[in-house]
Protein backbone atom coordinates (compact mmCIF):
# COMPACT_ATOMS: atom_id res chain seq x y z
CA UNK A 1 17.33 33.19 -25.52
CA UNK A 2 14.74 32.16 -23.00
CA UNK A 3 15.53 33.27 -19.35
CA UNK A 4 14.71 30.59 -16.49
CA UNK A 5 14.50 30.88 -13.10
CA UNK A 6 16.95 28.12 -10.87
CA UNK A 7 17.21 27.07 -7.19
CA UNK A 8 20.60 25.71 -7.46
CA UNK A 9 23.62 27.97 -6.95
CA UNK A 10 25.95 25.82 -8.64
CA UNK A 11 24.06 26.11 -11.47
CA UNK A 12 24.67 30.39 -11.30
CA UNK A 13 28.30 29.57 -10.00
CA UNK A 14 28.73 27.46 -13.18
CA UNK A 15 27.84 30.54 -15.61
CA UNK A 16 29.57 33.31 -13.80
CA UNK A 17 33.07 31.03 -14.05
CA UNK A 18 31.85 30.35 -17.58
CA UNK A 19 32.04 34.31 -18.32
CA UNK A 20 28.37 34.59 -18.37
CA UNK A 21 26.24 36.78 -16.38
CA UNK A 22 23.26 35.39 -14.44
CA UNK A 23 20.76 37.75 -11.76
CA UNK A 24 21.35 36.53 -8.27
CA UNK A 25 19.54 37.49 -4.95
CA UNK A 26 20.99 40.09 -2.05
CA UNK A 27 19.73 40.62 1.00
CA UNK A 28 18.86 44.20 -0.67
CA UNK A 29 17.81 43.64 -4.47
CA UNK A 30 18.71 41.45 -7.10
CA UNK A 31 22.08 41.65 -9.04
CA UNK A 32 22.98 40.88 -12.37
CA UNK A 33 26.57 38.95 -11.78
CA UNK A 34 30.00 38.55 -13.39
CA UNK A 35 33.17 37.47 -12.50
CA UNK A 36 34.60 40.61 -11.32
CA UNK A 37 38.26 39.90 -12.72
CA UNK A 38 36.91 39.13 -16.60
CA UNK A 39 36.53 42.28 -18.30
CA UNK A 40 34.54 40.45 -21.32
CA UNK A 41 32.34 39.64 -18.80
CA UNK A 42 31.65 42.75 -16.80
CA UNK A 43 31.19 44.60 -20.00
CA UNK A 44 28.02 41.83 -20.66
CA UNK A 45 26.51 43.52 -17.62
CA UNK A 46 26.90 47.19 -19.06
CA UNK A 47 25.28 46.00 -22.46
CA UNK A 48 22.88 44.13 -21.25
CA UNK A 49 21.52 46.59 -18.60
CA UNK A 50 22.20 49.61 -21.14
CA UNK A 51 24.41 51.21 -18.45
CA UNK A 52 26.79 54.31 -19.54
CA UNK A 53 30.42 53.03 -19.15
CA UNK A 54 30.67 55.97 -16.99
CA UNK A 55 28.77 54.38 -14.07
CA UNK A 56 31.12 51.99 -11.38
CA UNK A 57 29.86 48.56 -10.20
CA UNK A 58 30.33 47.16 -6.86
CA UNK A 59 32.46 44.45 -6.22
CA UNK A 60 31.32 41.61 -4.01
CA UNK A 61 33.39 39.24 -1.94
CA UNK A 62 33.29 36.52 0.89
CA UNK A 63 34.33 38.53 3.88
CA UNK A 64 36.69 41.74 5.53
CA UNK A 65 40.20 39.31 4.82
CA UNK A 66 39.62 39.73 1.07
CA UNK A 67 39.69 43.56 1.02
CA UNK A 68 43.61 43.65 0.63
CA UNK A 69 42.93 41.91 -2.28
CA UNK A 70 41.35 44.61 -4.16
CA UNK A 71 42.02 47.55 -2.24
CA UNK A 72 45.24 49.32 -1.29
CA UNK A 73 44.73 51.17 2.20
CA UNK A 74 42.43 50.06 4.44
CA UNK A 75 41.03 52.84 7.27
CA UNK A 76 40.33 51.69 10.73
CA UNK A 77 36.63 52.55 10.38
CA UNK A 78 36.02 50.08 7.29
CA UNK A 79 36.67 47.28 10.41
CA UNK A 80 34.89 48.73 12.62
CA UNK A 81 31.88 49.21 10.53
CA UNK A 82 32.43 45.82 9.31
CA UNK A 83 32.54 44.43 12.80
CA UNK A 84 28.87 45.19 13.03
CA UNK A 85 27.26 45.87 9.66
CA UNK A 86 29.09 43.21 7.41
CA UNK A 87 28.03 40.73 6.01
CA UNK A 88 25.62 43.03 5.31
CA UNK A 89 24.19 46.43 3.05
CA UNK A 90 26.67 48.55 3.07
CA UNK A 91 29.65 48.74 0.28
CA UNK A 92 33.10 50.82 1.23
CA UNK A 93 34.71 52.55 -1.28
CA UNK A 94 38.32 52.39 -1.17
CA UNK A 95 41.36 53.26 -3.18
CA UNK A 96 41.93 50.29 -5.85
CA UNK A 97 44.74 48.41 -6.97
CA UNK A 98 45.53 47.26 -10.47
CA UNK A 99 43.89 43.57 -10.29
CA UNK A 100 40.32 45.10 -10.82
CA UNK A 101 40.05 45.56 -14.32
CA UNK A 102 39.50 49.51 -15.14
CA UNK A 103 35.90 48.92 -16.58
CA UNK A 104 34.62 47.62 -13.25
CA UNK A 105 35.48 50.86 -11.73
CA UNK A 106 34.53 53.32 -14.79
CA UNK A 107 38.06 54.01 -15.03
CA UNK A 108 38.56 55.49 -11.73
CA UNK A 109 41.06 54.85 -8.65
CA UNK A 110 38.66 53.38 -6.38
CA UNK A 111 36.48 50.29 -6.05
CA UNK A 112 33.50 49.79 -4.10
CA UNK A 113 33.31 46.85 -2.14
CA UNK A 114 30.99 44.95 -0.69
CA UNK A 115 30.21 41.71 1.98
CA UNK A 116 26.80 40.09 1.19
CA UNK A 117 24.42 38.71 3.64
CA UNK A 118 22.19 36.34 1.42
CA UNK A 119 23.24 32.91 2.02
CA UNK A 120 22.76 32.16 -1.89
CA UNK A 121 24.93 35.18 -3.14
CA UNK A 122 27.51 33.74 -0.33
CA UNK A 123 27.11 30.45 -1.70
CA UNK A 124 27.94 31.51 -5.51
CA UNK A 125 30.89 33.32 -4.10
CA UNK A 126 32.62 30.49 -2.72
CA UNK A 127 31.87 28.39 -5.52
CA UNK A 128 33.58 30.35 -8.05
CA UNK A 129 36.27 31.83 -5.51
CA UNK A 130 36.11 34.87 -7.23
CA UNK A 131 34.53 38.18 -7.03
CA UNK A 132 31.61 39.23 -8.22
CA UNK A 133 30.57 42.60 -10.10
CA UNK A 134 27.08 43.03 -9.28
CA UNK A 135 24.80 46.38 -9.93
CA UNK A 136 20.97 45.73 -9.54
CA UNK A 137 19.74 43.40 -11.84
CA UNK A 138 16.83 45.66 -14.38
CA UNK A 139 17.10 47.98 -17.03
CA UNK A 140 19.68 50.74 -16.50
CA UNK A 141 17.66 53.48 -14.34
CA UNK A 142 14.41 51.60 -13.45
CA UNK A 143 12.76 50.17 -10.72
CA UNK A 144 15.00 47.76 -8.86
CA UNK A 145 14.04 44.17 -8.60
CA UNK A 146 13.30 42.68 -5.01
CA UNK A 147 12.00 38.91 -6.41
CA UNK A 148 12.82 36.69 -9.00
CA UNK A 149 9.92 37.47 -11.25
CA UNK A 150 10.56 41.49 -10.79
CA UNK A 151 13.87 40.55 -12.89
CA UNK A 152 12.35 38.38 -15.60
CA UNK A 153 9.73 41.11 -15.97
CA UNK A 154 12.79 43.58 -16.64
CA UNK A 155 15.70 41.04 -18.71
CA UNK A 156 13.65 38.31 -20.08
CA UNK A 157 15.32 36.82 -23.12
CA UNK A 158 18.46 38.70 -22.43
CA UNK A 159 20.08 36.44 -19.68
CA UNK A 160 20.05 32.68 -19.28
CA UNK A 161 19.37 32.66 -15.24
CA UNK A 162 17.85 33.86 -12.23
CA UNK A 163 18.91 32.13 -9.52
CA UNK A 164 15.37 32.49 -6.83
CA UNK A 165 16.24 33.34 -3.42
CA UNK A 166 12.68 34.39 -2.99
CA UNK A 167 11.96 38.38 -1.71
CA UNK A 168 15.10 40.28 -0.97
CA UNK A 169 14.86 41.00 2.96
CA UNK A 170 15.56 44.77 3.10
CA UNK A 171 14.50 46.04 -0.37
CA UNK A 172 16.67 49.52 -1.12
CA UNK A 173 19.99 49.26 -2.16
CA UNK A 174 22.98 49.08 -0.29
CA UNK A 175 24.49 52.16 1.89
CA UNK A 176 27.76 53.31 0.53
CA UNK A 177 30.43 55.17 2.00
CA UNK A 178 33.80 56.72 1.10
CA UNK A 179 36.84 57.57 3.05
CA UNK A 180 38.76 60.34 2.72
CA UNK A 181 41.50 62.05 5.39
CA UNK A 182 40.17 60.31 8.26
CA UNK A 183 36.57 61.57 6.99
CA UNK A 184 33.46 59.33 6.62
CA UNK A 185 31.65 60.70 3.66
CA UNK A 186 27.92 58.89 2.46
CA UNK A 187 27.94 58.87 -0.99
CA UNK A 188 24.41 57.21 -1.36
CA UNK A 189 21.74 56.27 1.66
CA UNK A 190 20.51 53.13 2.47
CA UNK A 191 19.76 50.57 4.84
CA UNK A 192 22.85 51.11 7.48
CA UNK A 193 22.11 54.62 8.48
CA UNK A 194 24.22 57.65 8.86
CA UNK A 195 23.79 57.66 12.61
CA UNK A 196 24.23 53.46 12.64
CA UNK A 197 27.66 54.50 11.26
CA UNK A 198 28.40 57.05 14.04
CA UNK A 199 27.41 54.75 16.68
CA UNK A 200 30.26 52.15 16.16
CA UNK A 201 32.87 54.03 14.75
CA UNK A 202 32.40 57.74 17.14
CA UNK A 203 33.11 59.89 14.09
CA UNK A 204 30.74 62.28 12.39
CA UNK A 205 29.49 61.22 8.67
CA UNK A 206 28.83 63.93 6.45
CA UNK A 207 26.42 63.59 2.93
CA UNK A 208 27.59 64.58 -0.24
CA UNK A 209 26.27 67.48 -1.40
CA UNK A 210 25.08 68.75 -4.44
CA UNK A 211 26.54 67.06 -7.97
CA UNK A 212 29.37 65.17 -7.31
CA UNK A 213 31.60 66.12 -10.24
CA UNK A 214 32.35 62.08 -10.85
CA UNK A 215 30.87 59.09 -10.15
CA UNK A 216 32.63 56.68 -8.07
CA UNK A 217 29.56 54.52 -6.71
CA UNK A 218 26.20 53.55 -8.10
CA UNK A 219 23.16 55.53 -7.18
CA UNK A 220 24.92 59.25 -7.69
CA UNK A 221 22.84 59.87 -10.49
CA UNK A 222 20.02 62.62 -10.16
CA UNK A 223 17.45 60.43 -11.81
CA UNK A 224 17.47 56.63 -11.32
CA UNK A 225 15.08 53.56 -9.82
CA UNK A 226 12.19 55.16 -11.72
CA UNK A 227 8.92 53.66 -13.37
CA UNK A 228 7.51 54.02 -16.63
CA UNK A 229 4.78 56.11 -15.69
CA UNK A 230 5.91 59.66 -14.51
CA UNK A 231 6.39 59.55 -10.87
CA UNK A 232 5.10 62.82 -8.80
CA UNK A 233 6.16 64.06 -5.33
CA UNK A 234 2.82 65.43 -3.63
CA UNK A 235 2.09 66.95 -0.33
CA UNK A 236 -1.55 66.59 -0.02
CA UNK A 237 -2.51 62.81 -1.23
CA UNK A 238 -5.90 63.05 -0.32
CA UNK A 239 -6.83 65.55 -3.66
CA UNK A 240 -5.96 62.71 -5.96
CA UNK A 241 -7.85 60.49 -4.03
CA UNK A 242 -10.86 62.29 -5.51
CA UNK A 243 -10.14 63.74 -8.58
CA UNK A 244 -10.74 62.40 -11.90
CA UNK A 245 -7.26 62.02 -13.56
CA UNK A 246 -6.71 58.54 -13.61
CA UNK A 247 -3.70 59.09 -10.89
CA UNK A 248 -1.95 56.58 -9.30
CA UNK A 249 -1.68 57.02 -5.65
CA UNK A 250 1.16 55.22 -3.61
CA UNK A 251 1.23 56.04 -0.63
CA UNK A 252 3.49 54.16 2.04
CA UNK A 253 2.10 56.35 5.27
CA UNK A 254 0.27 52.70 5.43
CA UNK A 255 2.86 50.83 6.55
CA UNK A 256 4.15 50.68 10.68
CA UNK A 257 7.30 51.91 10.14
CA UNK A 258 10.63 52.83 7.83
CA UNK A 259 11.79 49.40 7.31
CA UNK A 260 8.75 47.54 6.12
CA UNK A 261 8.18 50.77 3.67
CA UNK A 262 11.91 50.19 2.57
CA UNK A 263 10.45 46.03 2.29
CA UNK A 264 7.95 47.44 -0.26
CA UNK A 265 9.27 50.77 -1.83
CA UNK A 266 10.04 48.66 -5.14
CA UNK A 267 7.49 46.66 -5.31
CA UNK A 268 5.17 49.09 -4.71
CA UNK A 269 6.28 51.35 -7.11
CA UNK A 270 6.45 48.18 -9.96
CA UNK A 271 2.68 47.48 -9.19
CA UNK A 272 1.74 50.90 -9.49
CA UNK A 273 3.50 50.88 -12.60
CA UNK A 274 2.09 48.57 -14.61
CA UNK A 275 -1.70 49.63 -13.72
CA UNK A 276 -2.09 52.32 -17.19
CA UNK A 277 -2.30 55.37 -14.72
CA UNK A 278 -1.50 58.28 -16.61
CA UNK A 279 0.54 59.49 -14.01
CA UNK A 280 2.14 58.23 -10.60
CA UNK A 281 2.03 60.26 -6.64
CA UNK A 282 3.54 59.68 -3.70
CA UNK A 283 4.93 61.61 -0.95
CA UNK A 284 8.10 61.67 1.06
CA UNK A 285 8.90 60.09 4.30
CA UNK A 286 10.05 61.57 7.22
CA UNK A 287 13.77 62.66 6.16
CA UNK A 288 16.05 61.08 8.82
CA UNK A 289 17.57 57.87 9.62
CA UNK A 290 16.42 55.43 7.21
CA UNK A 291 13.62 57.77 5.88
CA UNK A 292 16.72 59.50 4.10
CA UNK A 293 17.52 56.41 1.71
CA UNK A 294 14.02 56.09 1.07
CA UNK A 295 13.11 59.95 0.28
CA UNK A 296 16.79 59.42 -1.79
CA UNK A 297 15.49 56.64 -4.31
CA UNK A 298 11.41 58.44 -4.31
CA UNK A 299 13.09 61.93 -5.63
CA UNK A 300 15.58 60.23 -7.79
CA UNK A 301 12.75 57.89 -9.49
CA UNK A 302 10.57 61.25 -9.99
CA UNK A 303 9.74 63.27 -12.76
CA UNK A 304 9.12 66.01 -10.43
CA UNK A 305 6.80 67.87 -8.13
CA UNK A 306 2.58 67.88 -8.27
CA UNK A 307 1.42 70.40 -6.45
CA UNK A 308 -2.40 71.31 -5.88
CA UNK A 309 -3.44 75.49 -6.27
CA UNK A 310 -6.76 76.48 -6.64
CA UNK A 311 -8.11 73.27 -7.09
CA UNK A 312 -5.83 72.67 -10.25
CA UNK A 313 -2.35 70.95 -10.48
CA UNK A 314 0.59 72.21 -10.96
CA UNK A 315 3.26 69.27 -12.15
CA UNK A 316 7.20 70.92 -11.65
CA UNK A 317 9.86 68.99 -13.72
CA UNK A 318 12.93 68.35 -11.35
């Protein structure tokens, strides 16, 4: 199979009602799609992608009026959320109901749903007028895809399409949230911050904490979105900046601010990866607001911890 990129959404529309999967473009990364409601479908996702059965999808649609649909009890804060943040990156999860096929969900009692901003994705969903399953579009566990060519570089020969929507806007993955007594819990950081959340809905969000003992969204895995090369968390970049180790250094203190290193965590990360460097640094971000997805996908894509004593370094495993 030869994989080619489109322009036309119809085209993509035309293979997920088909039963196919084809990648499409978010506003956050690239998805690899499928009909949401055809279990022979979904499961073309898992196999192609390599992704344990264990591991839920989210579940996009066209707007708020669809959740009913799909989920069985709504909380007031999904709408007010919504009111503000959706169409957008942020997925709820909320307790299903029995149209979503079990291996959508991993065989678990809640879905996670989400409202897309990217006019294409919108586009496809209207088309087919039906929702789409849609984790990020690479090889289970590696670096996420923000362009077209990112997802031929990662599934070439083992899809048909990738529909070009050009560079994703926002470049993390989604922020997703779960609801539980009247509680706001984040199950995984991203673009919609935990304070964004507070703002509109005047409730405290808490962060899971520690292992979460099952996984009912995406990104809960300790090790994910990571490179070939072994990634390194470092304090001091400048030592590698001189030493002889054939190191490579990203470091995203150059951009201006959170969101345009969010813009280029991924692709950063890709470029760096397919330079030979024996190993990988970076270091974290300032850990609040939207620093906290970003630190969130840097540990998770890292093989550990570098650290420099006595002129010598010291590499941790996580």
């Amino acid at each position: 199979m030869k994989t080619s990129i489109i322009n036309n959404p119809a085209d993509a529309a035309l293979e997920i009602t088909a039963g196919r999967i084809v990648a499409l473009p978010t506003e956050t990364v690239y998805g690899l799609a499928a009909d949401a409601l055809n279990p022979s479908a979904v499961l073309k996702i898992y196999e192609t992608k390599k992704r344990p059965d264990f591991n839920p999808l989210i579940v996009h649609v066209s707007g708020i009026e669809e959740f009913e649909k799909y989920a069985e009890i709504i909380p007031e804060s999904v709408f007010k959320i919504a009111e503000t943040y959706s169409p957008g990156p942020i997925t709820y999860v909320l307790n299903k109901n029995s149209v979503i096929p079990d291996i959508v969900t991993a065989g678990i009692d809640t879905v996670a749903l989400r409202i897309p901003a990217h006019p294409l994705f919108r586009q496809v969903l209207t088309m087919c007028g039906k929702p789409i399953a849609a984790p990020s579009a690479n090889m289970f566990g590696r670096i996420s895809p923000t362009t077209a060519e990112d997802v031929l570089k990662e599934l070439d020969g083992k899809i048909g399409y990738v529909l070009d929507g050009g560079r994703c806007r926002i470049g993390i993955e989604s922020t997703v949230v779960r609801f539980e007594d009247d509680k706001i819990i984040i199950l995984r950081h991203g673009f919609v911050t935990k304070e964004d959340i507070e703002k509109v809905t005047g409730k405290e969000v808490t962060t899971l904490k520690g292992k979460a003992s099952k996984i009912s969204s995406p990104g809960m895995l300790l090790s994910h979105y990571s490179p070939h090369t072994p990634l390194y968390i470092a304090e001091d970049l400048e030592y590698f900046k001189n030493v002889n180790a054939n190191a490579g250094i990203v470091d995203f203190g150059v951009y201006r601010d959170l969101k345009e290193t969010a813009l280029n965590l991924f692709s950063d990360l890709r470029i760096a990866d397919e330079k030979n460097f024996n190993y990988l640094v970076t270091r974290l971000v300032e850990n609040k607001g939207l620093g906290r997805a970003i630190n969130d996908r840097l540990v998770k894509a890292s093989s550990g911890r570098a650290v420099v004593e006595n002129g010598s370094v010291l590499f941790s495993k996580k």
